[in-house]
Structures are given as structure tokens and as C-alpha cells.
C-alpha atoms as a PDB file:
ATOM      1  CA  UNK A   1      -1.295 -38.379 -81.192  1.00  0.00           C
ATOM      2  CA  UNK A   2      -1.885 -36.469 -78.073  1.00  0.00           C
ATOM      3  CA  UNK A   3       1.210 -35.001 -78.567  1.00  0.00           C
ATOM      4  CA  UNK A   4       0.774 -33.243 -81.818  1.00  0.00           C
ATOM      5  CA  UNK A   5      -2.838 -32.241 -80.716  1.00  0.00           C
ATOM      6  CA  UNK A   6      -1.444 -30.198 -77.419  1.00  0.00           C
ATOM      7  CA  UNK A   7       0.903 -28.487 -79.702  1.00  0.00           C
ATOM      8  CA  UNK A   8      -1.420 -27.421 -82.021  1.00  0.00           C
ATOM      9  CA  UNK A   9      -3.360 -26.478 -79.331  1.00  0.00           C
ATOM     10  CA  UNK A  10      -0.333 -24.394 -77.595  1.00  0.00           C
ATOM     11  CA  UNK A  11       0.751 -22.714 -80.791  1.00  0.00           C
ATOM     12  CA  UNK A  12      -2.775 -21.687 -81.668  1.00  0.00           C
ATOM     13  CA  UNK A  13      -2.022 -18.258 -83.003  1.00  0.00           C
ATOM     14  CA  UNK A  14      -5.377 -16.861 -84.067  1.00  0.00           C
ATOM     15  CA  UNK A  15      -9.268 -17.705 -83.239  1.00  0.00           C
ATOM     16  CA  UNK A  16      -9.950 -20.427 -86.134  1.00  0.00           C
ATOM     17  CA  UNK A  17      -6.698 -22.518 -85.017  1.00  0.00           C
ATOM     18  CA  UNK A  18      -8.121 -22.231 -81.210  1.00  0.00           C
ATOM     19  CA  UNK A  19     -10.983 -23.201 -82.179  1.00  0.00           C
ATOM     20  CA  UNK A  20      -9.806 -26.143 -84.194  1.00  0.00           C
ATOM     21  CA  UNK A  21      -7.241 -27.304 -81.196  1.00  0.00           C
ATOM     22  CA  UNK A  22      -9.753 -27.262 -78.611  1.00  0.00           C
ATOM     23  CA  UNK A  23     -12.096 -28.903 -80.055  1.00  0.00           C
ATOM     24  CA  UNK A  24      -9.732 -31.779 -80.953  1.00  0.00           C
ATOM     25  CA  UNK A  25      -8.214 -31.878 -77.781  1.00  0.00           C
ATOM     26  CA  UNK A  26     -11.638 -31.865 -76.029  1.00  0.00           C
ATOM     27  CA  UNK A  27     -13.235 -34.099 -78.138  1.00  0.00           C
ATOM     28  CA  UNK A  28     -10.837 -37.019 -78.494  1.00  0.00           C
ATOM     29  CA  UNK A  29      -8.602 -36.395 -75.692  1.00  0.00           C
ATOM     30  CA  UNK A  30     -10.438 -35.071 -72.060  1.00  0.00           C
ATOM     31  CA  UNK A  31     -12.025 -38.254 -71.353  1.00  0.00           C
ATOM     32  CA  UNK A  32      -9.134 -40.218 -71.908  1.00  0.00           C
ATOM     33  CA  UNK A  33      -6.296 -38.230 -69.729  1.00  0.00           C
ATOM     34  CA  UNK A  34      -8.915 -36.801 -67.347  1.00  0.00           C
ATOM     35  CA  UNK A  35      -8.495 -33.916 -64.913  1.00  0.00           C
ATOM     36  CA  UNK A  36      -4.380 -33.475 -65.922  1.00  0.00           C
ATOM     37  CA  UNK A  37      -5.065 -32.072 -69.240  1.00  0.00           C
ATOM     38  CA  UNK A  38      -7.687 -29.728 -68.148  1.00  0.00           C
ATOM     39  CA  UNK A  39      -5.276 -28.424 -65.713  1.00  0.00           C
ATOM     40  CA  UNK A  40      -2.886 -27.986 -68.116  1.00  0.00           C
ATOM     41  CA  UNK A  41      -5.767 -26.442 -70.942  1.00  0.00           C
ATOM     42  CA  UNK A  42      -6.314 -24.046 -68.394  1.00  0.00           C
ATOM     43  CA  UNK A  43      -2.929 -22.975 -67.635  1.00  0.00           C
ATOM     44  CA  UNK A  44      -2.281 -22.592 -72.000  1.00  0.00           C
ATOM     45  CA  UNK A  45      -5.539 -20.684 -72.361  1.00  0.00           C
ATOM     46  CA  UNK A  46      -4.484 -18.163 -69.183  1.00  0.00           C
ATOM     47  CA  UNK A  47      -1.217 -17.532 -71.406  1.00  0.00           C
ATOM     48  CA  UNK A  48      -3.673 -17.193 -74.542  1.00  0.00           C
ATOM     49  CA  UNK A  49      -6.102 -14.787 -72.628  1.00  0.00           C
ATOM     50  CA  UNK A  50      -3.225 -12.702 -71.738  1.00  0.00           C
ATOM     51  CA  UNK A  51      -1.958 -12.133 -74.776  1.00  0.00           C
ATOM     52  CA  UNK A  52      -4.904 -12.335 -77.336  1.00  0.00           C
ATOM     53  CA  UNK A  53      -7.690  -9.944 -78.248  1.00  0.00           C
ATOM     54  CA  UNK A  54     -10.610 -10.307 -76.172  1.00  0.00           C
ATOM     55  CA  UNK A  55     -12.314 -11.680 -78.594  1.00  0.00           C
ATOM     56  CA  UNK A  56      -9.817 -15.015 -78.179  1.00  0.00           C
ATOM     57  CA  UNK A  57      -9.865 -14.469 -74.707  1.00  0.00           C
ATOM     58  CA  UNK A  58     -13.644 -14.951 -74.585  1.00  0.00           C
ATOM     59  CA  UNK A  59     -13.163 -17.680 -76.448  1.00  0.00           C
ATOM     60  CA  UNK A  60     -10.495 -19.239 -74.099  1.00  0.00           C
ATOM     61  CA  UNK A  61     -13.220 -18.764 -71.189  1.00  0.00           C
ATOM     62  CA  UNK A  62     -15.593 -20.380 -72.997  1.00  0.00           C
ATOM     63  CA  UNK A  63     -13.392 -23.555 -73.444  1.00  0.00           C
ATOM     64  CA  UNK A  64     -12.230 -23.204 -69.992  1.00  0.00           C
ATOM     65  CA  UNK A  65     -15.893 -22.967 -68.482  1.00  0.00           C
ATOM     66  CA  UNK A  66     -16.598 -26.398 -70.745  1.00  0.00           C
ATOM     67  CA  UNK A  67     -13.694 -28.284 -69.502  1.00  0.00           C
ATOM     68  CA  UNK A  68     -14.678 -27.249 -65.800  1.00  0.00           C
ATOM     69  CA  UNK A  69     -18.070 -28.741 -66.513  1.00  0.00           C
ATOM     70  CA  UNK A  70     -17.080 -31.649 -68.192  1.00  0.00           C
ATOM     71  CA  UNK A  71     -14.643 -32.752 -65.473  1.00  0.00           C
ATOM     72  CA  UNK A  72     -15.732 -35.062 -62.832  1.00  0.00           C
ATOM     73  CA  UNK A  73     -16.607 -32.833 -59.944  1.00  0.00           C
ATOM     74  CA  UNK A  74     -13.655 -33.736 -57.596  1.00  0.00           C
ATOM     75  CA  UNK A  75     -13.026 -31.394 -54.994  1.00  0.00           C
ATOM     76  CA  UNK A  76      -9.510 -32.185 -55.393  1.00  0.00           C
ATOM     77  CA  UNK A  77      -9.651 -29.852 -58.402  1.00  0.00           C
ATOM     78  CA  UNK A  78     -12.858 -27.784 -58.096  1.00  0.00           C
ATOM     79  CA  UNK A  79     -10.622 -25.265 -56.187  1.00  0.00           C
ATOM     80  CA  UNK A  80      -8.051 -24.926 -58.858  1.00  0.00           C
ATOM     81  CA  UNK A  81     -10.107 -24.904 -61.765  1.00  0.00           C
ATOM     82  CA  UNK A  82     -12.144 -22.037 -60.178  1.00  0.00           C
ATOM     83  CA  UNK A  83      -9.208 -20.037 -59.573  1.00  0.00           C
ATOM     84  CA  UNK A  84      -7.916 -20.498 -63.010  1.00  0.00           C
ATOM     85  CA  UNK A  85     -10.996 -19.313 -64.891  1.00  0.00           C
ATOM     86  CA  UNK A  86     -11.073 -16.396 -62.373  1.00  0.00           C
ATOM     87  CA  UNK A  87      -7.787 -15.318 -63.755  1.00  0.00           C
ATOM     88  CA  UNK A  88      -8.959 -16.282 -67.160  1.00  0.00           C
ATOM     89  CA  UNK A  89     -11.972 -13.697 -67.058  1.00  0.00           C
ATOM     90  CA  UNK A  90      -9.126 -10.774 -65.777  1.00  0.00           C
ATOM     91  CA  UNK A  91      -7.498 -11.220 -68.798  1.00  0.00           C
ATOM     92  CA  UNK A  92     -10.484 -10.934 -70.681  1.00  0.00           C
ATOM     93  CA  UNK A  93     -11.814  -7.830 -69.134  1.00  0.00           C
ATOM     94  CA  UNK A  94      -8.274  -6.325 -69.854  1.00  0.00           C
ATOM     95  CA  UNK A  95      -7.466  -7.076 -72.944  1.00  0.00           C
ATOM     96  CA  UNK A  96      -7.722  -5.194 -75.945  1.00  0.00           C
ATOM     97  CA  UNK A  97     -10.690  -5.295 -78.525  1.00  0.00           C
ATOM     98  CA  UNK A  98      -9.293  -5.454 -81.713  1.00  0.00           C
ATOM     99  CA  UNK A  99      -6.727  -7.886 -83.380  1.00  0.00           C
ATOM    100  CA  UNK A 100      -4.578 -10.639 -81.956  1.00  0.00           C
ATOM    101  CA  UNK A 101      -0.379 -11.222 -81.583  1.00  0.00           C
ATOM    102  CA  UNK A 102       1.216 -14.455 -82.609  1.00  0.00           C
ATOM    103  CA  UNK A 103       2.514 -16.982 -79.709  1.00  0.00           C
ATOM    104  CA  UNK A 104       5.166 -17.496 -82.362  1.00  0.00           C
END
């Protein structure tokens, strides 16, 4: 199951299905893999914040900034999820303002 929900999540190609994957992922999945797979979400939503409108990469920061605060505060990964939505936010403030490219 996990399985299917990451790749929905990783082919998310527009807000709605972002929306949809995160929340599934986050929902059923962060308590249950732990600090890993919000690692890894942050790593897929730099990629989506890179190449999405701003508007997705808001969104993307948004999700990140919830998995942050949802993780157990470990400083084994405080370091690397700051650093990850610090990247996230550049790709925000540079990306365009209108539309959105498929990951397909």
C-alpha cells in the first residue's frame, strides 16, 4: 500500500493530485515509517518546487513545514529537514506564477 501511495505522491502532476498524495501519505503513512519518509517527502517536493508554479511550490512548503512539525524533534534530523525546506522556499521565490509542467 505504501508503495502505490509514494507513487502517486511522486507523479503528482498538478495541485489537486498533490494535494490528494500528501494527504494520504501523511495521514496513513508518517507515523508508521517515521522520520525516513519525511526525508524522502522532502527530497520529492524539492523536485516538485523546482519545477511547478509557485502556487504548487507553496503548497509543497506547506506540506514540508507540516511534516517537519509532525516529526519527533530528533536532532539527528532537525538539521536536514531545515536545510531542505530552506531550499524548498528558493524554489518558491523563483518560480513562475502562472501554470504548472507535468513530471510525466
Amino acid at each position: 500500500m505504501l508503495k502505490i501511495e509514494w507513487e502517486n505522491f511522486r507523479r503528482a502532476d498538478n495541485s489537486i493530485d498533490l494535494v490528494a498524495a500528501c494527504n494520504s501519505l501523511h495521514t496513513n503513512k508518517i507515523n508508521e515509517v517515521g522520520h525516513a519518509i519525511v526525508i524522502t517527502q522532502l527530497a520529492v517536493l524539492e523536485n516538485l518546487a523546482r519545477i511547478h508554479s509557485r502556487q504548487v511550490a507553496a503548497l509543497a512548503i506547506t506540506q514540508a513545514i507540516w511534516a517537519a512539525s509532525t516529526a519527533v524533534a530528533d536532532s539527528e534530523y532537525a538539521d536536514e529537514l531545515d536545510r531542505r525546506l530552506k531550499v524548498v522556499e528558493s524554489y518558491a521565490e523563483s518560480s513562475p506564477t502562472v501554470g504548472t509542467q507535468s513530471t510525466r
